[in-house]
PDB file of N, CA and C in Angstrom:
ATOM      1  N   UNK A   1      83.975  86.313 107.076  1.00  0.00           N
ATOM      2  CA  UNK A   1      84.843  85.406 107.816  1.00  0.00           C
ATOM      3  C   UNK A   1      85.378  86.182 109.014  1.00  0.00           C
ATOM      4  N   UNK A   2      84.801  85.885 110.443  1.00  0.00           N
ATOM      5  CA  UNK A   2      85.566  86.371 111.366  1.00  0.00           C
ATOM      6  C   UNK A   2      86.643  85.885 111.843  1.00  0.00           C
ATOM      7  N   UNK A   3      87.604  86.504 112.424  1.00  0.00           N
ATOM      8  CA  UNK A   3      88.467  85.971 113.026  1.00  0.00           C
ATOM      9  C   UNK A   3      89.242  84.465 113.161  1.00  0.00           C
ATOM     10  N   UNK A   4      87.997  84.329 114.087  1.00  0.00           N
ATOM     11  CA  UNK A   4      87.835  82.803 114.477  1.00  0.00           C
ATOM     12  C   UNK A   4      87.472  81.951 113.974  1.00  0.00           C
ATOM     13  N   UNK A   5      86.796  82.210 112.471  1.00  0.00           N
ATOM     14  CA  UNK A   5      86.840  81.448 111.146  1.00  0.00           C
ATOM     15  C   UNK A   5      88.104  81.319 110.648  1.00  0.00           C
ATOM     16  N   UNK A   6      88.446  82.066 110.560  1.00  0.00           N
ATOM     17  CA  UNK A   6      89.850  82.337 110.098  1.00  0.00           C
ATOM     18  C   UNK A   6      91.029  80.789 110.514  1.00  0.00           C
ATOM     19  N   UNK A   7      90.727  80.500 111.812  1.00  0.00           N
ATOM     20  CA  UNK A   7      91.691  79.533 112.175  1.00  0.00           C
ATOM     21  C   UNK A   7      91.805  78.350 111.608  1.00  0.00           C
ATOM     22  N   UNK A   8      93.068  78.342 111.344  1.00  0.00           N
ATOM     23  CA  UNK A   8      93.554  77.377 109.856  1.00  0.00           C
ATOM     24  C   UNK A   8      93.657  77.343 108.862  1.00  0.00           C
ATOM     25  N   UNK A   9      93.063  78.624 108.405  1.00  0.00           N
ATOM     26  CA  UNK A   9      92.966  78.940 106.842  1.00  0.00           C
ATOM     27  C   UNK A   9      94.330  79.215 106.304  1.00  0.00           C
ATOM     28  N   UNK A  10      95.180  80.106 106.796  1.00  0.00           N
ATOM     29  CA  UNK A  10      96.312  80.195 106.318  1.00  0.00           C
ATOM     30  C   UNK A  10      97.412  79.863 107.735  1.00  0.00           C
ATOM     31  N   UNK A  11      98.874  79.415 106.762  1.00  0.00           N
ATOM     32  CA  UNK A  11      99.658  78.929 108.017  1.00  0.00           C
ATOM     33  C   UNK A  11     100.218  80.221 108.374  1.00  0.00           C
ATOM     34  N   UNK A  12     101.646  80.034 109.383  1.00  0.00           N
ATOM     35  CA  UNK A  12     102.006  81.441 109.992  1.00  0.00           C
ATOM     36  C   UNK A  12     102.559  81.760 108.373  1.00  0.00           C
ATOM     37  N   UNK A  13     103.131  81.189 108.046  1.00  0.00           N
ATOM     38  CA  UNK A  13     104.224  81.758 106.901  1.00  0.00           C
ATOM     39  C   UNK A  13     103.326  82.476 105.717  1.00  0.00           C
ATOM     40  N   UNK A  14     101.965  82.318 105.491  1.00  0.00           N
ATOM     41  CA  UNK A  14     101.150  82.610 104.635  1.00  0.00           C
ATOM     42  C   UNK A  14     100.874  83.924 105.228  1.00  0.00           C
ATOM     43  N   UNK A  15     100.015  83.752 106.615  1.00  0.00           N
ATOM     44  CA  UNK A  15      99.792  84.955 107.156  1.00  0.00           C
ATOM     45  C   UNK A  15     100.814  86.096 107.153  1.00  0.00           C
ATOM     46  N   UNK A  16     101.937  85.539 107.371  1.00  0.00           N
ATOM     47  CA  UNK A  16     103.344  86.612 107.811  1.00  0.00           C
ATOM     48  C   UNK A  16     103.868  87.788 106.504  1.00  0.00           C
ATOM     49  N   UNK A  17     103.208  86.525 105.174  1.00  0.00           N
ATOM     50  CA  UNK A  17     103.588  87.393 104.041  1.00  0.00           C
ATOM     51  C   UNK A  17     102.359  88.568 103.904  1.00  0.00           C
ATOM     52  N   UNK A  18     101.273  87.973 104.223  1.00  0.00           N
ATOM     53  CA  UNK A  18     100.204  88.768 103.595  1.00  0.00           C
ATOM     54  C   UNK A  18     100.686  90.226 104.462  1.00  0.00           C
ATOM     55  N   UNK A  19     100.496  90.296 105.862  1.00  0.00           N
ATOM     56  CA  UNK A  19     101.614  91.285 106.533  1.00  0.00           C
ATOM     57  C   UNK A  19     102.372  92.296 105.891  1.00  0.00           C
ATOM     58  N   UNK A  20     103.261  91.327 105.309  1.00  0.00           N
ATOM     59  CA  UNK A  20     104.749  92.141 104.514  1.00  0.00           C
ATOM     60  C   UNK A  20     104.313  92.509 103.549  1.00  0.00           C
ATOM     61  N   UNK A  21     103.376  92.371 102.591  1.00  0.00           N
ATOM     62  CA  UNK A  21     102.577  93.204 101.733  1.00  0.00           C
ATOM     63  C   UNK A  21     101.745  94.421 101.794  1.00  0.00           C
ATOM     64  N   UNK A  22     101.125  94.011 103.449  1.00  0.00           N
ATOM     65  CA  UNK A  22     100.126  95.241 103.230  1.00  0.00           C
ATOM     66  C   UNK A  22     100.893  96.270 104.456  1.00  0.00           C
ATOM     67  N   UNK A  23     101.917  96.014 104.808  1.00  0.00           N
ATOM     68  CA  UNK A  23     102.530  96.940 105.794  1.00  0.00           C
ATOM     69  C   UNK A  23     102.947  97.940 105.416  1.00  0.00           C
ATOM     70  N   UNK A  24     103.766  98.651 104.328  1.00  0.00           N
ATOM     71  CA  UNK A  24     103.396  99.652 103.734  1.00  0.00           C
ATOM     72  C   UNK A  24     102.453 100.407 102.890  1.00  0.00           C
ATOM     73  N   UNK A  25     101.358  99.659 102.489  1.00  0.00           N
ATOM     74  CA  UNK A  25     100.531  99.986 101.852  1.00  0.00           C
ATOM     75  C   UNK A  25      99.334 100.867 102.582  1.00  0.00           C
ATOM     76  N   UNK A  26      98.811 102.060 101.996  1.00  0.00           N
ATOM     77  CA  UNK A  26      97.551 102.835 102.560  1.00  0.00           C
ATOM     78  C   UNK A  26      96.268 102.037 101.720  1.00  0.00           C
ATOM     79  N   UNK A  27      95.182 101.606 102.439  1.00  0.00           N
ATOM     80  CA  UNK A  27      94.238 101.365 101.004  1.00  0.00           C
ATOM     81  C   UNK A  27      92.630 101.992 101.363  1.00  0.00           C
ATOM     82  N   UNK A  28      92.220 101.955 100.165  1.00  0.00           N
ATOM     83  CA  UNK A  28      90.431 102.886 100.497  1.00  0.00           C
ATOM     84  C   UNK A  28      89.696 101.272  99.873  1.00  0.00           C
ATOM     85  N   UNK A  29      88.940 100.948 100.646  1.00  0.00           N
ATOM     86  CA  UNK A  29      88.404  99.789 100.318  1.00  0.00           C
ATOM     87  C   UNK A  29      87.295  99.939  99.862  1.00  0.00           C
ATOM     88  N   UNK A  30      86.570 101.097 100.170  1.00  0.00           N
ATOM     89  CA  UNK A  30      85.116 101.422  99.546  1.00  0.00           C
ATOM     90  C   UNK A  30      85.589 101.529  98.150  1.00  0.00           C
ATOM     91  N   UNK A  31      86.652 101.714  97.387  1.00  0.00           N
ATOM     92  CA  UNK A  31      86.625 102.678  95.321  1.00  0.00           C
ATOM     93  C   UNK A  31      87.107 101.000  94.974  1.00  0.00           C
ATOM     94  N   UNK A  32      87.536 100.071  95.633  1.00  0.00           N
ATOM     95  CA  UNK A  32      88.272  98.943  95.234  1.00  0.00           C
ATOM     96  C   UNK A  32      88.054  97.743  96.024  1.00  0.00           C
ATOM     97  N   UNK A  33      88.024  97.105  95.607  1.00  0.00           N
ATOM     98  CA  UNK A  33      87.241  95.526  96.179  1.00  0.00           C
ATOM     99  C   UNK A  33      88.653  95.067  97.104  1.00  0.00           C
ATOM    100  N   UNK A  34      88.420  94.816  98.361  1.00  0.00           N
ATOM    101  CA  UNK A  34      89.256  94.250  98.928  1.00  0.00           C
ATOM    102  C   UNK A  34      90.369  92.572  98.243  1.00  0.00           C
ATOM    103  N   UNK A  35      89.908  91.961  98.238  1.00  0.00           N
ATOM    104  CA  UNK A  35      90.507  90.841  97.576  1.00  0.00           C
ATOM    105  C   UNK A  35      90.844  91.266  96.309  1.00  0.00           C
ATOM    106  N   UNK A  36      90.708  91.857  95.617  1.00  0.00           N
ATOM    107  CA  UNK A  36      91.582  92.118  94.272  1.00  0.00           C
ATOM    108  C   UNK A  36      92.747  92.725  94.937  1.00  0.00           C
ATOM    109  N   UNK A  37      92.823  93.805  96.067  1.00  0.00           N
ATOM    110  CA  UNK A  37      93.962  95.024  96.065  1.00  0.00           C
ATOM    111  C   UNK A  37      94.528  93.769  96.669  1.00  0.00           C
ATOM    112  N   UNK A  38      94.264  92.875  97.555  1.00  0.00           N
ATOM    113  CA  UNK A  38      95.183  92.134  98.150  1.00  0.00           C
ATOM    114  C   UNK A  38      96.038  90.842  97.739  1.00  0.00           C
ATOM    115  N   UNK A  39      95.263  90.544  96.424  1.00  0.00           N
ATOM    116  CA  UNK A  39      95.846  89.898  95.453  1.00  0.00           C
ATOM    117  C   UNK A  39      97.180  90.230  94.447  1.00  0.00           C
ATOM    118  N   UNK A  40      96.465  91.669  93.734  1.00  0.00           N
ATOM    119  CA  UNK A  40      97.229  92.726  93.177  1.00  0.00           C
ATOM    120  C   UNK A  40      98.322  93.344  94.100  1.00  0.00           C
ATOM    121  N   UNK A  41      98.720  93.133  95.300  1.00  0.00           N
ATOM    122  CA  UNK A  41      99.626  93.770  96.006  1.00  0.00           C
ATOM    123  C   UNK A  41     100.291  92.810  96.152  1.00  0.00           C
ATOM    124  N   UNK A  42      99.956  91.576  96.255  1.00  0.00           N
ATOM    125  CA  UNK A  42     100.949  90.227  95.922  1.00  0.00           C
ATOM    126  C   UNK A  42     101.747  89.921  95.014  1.00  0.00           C
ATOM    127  N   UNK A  43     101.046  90.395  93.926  1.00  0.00           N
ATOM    128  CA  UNK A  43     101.444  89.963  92.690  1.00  0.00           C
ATOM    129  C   UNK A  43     102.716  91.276  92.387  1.00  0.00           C
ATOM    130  N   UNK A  44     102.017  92.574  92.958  1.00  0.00           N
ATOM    131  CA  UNK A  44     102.814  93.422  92.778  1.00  0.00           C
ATOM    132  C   UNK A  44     103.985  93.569  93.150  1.00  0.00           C
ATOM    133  N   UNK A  45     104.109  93.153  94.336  1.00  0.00           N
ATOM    134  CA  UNK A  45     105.481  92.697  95.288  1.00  0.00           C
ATOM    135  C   UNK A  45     106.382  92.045  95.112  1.00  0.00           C
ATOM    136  N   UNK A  46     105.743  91.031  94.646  1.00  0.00           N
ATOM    137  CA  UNK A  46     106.590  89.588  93.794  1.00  0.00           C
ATOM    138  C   UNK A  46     107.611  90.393  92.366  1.00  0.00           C
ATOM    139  N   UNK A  47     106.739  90.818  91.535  1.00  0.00           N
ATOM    140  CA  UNK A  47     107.084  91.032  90.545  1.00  0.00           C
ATOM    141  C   UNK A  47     108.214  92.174  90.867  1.00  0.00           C
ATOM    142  N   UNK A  48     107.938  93.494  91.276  1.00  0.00           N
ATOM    143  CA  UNK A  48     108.910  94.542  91.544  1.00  0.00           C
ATOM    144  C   UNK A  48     109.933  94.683  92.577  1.00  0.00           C
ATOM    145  N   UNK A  49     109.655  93.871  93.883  1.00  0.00           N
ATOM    146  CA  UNK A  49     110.980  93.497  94.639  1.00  0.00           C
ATOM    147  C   UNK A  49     110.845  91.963  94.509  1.00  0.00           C
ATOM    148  N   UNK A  50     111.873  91.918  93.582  1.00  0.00           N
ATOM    149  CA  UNK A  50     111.829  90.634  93.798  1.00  0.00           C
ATOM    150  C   UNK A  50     113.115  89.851  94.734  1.00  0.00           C
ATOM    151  N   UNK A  51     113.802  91.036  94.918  1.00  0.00           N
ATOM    152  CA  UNK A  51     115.409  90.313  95.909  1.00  0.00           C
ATOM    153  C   UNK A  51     114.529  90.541  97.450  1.00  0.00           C
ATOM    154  N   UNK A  52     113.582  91.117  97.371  1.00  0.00           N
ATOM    155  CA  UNK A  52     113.098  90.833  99.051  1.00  0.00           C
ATOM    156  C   UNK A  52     112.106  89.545  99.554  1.00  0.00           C
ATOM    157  N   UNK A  53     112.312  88.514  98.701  1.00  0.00           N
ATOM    158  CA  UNK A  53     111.461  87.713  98.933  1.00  0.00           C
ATOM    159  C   UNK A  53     112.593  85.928  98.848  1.00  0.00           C
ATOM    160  N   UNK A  54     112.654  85.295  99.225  1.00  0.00           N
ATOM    161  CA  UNK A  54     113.339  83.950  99.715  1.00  0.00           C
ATOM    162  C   UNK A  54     112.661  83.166  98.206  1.00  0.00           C
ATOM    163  N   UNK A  55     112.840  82.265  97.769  1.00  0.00           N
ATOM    164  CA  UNK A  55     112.303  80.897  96.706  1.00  0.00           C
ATOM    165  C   UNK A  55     111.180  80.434  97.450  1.00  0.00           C
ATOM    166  N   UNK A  56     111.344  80.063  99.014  1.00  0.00           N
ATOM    167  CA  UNK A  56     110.376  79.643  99.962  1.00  0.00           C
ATOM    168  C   UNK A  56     109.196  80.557  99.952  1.00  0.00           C
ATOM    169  N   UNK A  57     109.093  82.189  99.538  1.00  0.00           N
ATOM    170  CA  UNK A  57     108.055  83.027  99.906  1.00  0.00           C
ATOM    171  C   UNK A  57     107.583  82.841  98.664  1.00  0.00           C
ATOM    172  N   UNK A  58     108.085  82.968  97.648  1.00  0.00           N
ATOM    173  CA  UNK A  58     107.458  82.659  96.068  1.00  0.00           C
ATOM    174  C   UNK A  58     106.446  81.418  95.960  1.00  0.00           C
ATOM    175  N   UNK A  59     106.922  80.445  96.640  1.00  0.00           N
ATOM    176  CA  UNK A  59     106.045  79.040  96.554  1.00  0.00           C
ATOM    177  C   UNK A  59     104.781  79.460  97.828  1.00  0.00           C
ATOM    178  N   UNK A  60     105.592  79.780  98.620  1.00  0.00           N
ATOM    179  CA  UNK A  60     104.157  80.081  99.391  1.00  0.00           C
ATOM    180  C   UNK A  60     102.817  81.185  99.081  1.00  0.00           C
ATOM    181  N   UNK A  61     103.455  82.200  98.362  1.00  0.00           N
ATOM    182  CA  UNK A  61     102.928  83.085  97.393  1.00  0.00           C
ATOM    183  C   UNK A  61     101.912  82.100  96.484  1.00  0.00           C
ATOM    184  N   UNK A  62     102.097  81.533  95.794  1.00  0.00           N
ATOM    185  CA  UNK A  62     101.349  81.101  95.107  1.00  0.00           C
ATOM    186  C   UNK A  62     100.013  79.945  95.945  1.00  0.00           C
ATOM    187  N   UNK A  63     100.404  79.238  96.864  1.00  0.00           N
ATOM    188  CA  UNK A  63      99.658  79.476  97.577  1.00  0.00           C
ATOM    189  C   UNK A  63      98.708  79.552  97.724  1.00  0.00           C
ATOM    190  N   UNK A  64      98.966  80.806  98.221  1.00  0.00           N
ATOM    191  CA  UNK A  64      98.731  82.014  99.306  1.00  0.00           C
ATOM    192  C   UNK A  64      97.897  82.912  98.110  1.00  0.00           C
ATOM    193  N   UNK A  65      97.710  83.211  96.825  1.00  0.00           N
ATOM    194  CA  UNK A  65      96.850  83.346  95.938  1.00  0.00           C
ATOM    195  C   UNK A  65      96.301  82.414  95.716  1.00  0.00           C
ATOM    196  N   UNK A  66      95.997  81.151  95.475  1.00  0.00           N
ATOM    197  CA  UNK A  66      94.928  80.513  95.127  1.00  0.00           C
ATOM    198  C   UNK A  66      93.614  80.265  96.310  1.00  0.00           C
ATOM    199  N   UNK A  67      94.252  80.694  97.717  1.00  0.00           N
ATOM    200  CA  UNK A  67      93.510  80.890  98.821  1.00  0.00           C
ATOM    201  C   UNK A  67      92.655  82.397  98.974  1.00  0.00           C
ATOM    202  N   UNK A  68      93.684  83.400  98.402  1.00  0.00           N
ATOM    203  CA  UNK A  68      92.747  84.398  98.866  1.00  0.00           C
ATOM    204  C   UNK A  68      91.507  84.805  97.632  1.00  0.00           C
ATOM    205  N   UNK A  69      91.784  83.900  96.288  1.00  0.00           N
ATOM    206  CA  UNK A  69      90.613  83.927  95.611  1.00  0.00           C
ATOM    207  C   UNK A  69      89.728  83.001  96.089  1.00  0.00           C
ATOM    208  N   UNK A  70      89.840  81.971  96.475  1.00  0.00           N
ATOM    209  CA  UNK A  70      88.541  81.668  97.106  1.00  0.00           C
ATOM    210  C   UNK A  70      87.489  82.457  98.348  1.00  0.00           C
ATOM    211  N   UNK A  71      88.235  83.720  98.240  1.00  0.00           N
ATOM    212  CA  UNK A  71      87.544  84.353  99.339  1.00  0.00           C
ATOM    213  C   UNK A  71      86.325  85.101  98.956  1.00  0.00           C
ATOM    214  N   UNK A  72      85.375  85.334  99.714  1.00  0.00           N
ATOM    215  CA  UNK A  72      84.497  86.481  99.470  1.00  0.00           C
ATOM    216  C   UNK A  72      85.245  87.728  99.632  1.00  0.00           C
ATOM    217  N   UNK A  73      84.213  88.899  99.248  1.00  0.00           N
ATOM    218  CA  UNK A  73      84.799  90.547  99.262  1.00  0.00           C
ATOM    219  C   UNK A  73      85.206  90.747 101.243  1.00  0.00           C
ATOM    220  N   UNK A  74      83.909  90.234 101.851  1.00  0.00           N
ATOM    221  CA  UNK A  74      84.062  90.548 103.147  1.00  0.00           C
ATOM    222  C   UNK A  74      85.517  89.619 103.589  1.00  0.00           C
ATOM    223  N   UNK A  75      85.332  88.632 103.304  1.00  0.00           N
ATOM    224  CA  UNK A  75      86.469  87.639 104.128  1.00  0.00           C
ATOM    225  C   UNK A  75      87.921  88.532 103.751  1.00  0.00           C
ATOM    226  N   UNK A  76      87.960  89.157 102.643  1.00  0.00           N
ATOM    227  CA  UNK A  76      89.225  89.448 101.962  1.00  0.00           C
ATOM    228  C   UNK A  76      89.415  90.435 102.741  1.00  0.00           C
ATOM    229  N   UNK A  77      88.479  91.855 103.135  1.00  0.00           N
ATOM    230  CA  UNK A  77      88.571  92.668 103.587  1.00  0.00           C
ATOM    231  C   UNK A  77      88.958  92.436 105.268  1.00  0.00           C
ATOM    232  N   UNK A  78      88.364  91.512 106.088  1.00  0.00           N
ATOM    233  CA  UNK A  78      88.521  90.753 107.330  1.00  0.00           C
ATOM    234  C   UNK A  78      90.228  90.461 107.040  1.00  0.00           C
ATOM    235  N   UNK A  79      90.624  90.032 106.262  1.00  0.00           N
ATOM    236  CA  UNK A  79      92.311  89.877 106.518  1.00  0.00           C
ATOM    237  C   UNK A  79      92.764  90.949 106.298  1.00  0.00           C
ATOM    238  N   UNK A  80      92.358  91.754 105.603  1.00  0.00           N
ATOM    239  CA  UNK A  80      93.254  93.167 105.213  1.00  0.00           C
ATOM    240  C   UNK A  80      93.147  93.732 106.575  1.00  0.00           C
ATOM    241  N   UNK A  81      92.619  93.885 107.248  1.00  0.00           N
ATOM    242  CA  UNK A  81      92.109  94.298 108.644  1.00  0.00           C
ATOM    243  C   UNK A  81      93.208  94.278 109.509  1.00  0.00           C
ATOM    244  N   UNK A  82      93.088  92.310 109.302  1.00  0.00           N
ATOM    245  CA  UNK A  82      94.184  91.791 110.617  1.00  0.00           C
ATOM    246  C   UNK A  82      95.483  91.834 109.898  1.00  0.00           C
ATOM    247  N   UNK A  83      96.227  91.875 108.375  1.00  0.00           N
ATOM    248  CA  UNK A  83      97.351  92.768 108.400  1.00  0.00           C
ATOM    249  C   UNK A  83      97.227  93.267 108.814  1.00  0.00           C
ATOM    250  N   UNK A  84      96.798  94.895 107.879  1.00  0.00           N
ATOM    251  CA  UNK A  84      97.308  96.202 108.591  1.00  0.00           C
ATOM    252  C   UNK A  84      97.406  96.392 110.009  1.00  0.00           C
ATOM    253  N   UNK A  85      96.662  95.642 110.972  1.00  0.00           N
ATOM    254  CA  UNK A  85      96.725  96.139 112.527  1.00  0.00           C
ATOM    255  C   UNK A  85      98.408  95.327 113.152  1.00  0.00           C
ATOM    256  N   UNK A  86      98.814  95.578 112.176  1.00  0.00           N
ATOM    257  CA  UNK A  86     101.011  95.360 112.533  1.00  0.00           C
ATOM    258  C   UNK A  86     100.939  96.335 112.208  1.00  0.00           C
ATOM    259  N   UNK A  87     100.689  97.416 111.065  1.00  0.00           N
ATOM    260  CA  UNK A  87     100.974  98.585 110.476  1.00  0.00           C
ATOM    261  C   UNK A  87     101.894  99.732 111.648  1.00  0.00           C
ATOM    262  N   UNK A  88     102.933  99.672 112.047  1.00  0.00           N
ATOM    263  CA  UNK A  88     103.417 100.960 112.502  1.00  0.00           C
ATOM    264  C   UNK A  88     104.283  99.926 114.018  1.00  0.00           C
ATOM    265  N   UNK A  89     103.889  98.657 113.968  1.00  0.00           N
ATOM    266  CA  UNK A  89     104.762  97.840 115.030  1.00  0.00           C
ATOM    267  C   UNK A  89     106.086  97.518 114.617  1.00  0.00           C
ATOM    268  N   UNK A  90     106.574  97.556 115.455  1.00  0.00           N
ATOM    269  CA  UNK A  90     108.524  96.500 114.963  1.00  0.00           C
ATOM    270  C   UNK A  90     108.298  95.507 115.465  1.00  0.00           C
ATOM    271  N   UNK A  91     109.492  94.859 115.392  1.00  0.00           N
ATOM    272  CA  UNK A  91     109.975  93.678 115.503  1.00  0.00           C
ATOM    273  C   UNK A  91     108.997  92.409 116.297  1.00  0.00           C
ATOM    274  N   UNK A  92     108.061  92.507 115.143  1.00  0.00           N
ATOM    275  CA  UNK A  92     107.046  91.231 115.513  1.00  0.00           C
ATOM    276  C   UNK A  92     107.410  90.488 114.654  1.00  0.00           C
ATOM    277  N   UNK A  93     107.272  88.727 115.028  1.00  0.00           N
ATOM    278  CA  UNK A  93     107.890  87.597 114.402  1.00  0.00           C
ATOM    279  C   UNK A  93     106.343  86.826 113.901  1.00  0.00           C
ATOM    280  N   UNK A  94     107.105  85.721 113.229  1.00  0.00           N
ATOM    281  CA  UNK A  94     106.403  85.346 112.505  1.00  0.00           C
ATOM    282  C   UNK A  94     105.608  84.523 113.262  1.00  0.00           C
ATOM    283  N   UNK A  95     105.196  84.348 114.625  1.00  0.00           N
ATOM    284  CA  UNK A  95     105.086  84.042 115.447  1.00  0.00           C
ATOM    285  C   UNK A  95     103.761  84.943 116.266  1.00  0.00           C
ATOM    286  N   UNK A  96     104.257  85.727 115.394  1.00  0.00           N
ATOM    287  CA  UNK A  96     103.439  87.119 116.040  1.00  0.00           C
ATOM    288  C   UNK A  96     102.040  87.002 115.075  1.00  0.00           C
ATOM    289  N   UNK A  97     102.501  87.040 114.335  1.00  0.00           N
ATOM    290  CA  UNK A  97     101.713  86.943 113.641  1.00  0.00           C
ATOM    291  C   UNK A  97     100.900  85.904 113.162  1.00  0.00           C
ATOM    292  N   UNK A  98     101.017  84.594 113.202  1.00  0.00           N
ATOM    293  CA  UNK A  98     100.220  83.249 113.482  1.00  0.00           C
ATOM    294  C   UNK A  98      99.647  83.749 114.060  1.00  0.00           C
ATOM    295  N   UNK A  99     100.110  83.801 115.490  1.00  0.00           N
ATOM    296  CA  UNK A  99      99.255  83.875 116.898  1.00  0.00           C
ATOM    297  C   UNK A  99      97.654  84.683 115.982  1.00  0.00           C
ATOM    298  N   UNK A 100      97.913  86.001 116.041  1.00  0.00           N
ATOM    299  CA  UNK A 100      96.785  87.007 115.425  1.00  0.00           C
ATOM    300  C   UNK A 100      95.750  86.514 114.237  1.00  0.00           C
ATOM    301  N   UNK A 101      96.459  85.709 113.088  1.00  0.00           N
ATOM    302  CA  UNK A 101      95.602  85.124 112.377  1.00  0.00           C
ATOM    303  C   UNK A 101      95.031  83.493 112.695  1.00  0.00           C
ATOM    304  N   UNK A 102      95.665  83.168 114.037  1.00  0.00           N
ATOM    305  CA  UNK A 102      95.031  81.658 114.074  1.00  0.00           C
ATOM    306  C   UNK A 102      95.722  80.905 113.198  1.00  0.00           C
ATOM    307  N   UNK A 103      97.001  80.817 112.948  1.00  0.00           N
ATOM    308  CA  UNK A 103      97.316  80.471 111.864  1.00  0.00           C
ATOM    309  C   UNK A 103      97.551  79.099 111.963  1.00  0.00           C
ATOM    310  N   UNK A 104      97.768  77.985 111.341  1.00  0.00           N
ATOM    311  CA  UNK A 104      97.783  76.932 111.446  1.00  0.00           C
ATOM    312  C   UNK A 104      98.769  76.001 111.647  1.00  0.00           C
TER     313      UNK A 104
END
């Protein structure tokens, strides 16, 4: 899924979380299948901070997992991509981030 496939698949608020998940995260995608770590980092997030997340991000969370299992390995890895490339930016909005994923 390039890019420009991408448009519409997820809204800004979907995209914005996937973001806030993988923005601290380092990952090796060759030992681990992309769409699992990005699933598993969802799930992980949710569960262990859970005061950093709104009722609104929880529902969209869920979601926002039943979308990224329909993905292939490549498509999954193609979003991990366009997170991480916020990795090390500030104060980009959620806005910012639509824009980048095409978001809907």
């Amino acid at each position: 899924m390039t890019r420009k496939e991408l448009e519409g698949y997820f809204s800004a608020r979907e995209a914005f979380l996937l973001v806030r998940i993988c923005y601290n995260g380092l990952f090796h995608v060759k030992r681990i299948n992309p769409k699992l770590l990005i699933i598993m980092k969802l799930e992980d997030s949710l569960k262990y901070e859970p005061t950093a997340f709104t009722e609104e991000d929880i529902e969209t969370a869920k979601t926002l997992k039943e979308k990224l299992q329909a993905l292939t390995t490549f498509q999954a890895y193609t979003i991990m991509m366009l997170a991480c490339s916020f990795k090390g930016k500030q104060n980009f909005t959620i806005d910012d981030v639509g824009e980048a994923f095409l978001a809907a």
